[in-house]
Protein backbone atom coordinates (compact mmCIF):
# COMPACT_ATOMS: atom_id res chain seq x y z
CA UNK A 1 72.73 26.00 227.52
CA UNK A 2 75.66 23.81 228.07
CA UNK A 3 76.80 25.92 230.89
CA UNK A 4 73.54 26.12 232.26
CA UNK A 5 73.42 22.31 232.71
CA UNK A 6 76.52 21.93 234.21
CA UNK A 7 76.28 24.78 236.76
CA UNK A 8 72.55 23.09 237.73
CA UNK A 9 70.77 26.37 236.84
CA UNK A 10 67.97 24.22 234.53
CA UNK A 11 66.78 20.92 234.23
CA UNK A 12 65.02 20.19 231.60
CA UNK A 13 66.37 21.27 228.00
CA UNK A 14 65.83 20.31 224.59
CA UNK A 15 69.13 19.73 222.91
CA UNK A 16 70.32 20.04 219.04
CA UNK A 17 71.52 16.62 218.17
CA UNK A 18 75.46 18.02 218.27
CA UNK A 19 74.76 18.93 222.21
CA UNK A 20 73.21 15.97 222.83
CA UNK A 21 76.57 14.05 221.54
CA UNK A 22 78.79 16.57 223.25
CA UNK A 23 76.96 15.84 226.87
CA UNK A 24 76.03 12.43 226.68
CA UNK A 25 79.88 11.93 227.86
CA UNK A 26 78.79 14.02 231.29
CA UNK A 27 78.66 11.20 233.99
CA UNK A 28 75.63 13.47 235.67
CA UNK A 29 73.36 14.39 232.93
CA UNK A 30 70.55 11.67 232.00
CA UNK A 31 69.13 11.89 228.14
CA UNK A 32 65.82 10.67 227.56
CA UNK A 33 64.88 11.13 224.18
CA UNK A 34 61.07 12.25 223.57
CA UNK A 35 58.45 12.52 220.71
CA UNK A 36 57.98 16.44 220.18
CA UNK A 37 55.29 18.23 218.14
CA UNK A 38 56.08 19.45 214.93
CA UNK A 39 54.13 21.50 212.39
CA UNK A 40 54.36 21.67 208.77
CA UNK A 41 52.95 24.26 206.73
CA UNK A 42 51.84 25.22 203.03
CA UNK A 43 52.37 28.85 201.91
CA UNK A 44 51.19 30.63 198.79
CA UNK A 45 52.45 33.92 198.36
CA UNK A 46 48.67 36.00 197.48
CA UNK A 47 50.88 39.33 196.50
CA UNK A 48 49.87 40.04 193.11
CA UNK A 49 52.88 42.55 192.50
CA UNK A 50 55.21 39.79 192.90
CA UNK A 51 53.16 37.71 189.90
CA UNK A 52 51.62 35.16 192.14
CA UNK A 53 48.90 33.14 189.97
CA UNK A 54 47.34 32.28 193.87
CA UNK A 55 45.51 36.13 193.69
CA UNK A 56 42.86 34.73 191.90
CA UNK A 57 40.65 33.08 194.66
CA UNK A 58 39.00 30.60 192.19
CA UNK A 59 42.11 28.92 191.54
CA UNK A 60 43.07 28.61 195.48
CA UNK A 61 39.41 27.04 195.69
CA UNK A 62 40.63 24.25 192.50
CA UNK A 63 43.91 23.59 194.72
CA UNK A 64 41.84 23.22 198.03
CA UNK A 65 39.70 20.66 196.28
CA UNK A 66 42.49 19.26 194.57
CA UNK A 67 44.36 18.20 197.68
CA UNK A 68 44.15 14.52 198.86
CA UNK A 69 44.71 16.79 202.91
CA UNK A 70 44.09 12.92 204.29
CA UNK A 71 46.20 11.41 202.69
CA UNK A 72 49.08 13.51 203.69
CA UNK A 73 48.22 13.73 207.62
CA UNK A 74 48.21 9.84 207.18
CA UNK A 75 51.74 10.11 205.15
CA UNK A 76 53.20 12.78 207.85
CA UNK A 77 51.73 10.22 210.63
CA UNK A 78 49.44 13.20 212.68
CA UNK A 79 46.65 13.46 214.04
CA UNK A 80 44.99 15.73 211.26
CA UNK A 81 41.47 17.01 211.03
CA UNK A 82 41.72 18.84 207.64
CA UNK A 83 39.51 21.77 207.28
């Protein structure tokens, strides 16, 4: 990536926060920090070999219910439309 930037092969790049240190001190390059999209997920494992409780669709149902989903797209600040 670095090398990439400085030969003028790309443009545009997102950079890990270590890069980002490393090239600000290039007099050419110009950062401009952006908002990005992020996802966050919930996974139950369903494998009933493995023990998981979550095989029994009932109880998924009593979670699904259970969960205040507004509350936490209002806590993780997105746009959420819970389903």
């Amino acid at each position: 990536m670095q090398q990439a930037l400085n030969g003028g092969e790309i443009d545009v790049a997102w950079l890990s926060p270590q890069l980002a240190r490393t090239l600000a001190k290039q007099d050419f390059l110009v950062q401009a920090p952006m908002d990005t999209p992020t996802m966050t997920m919930l996974i139950f494992n369903l494998d009933a070999a493995s023990g998981g409780e979550l095989v029994d669709r009932r109880l998924r149902r009593a979670l699904a219910l259970a969960l205040d989903t507004e509350a936490i797209a209002s806590a993780m600040r997105g746009h959420f439309v819970p389903r």
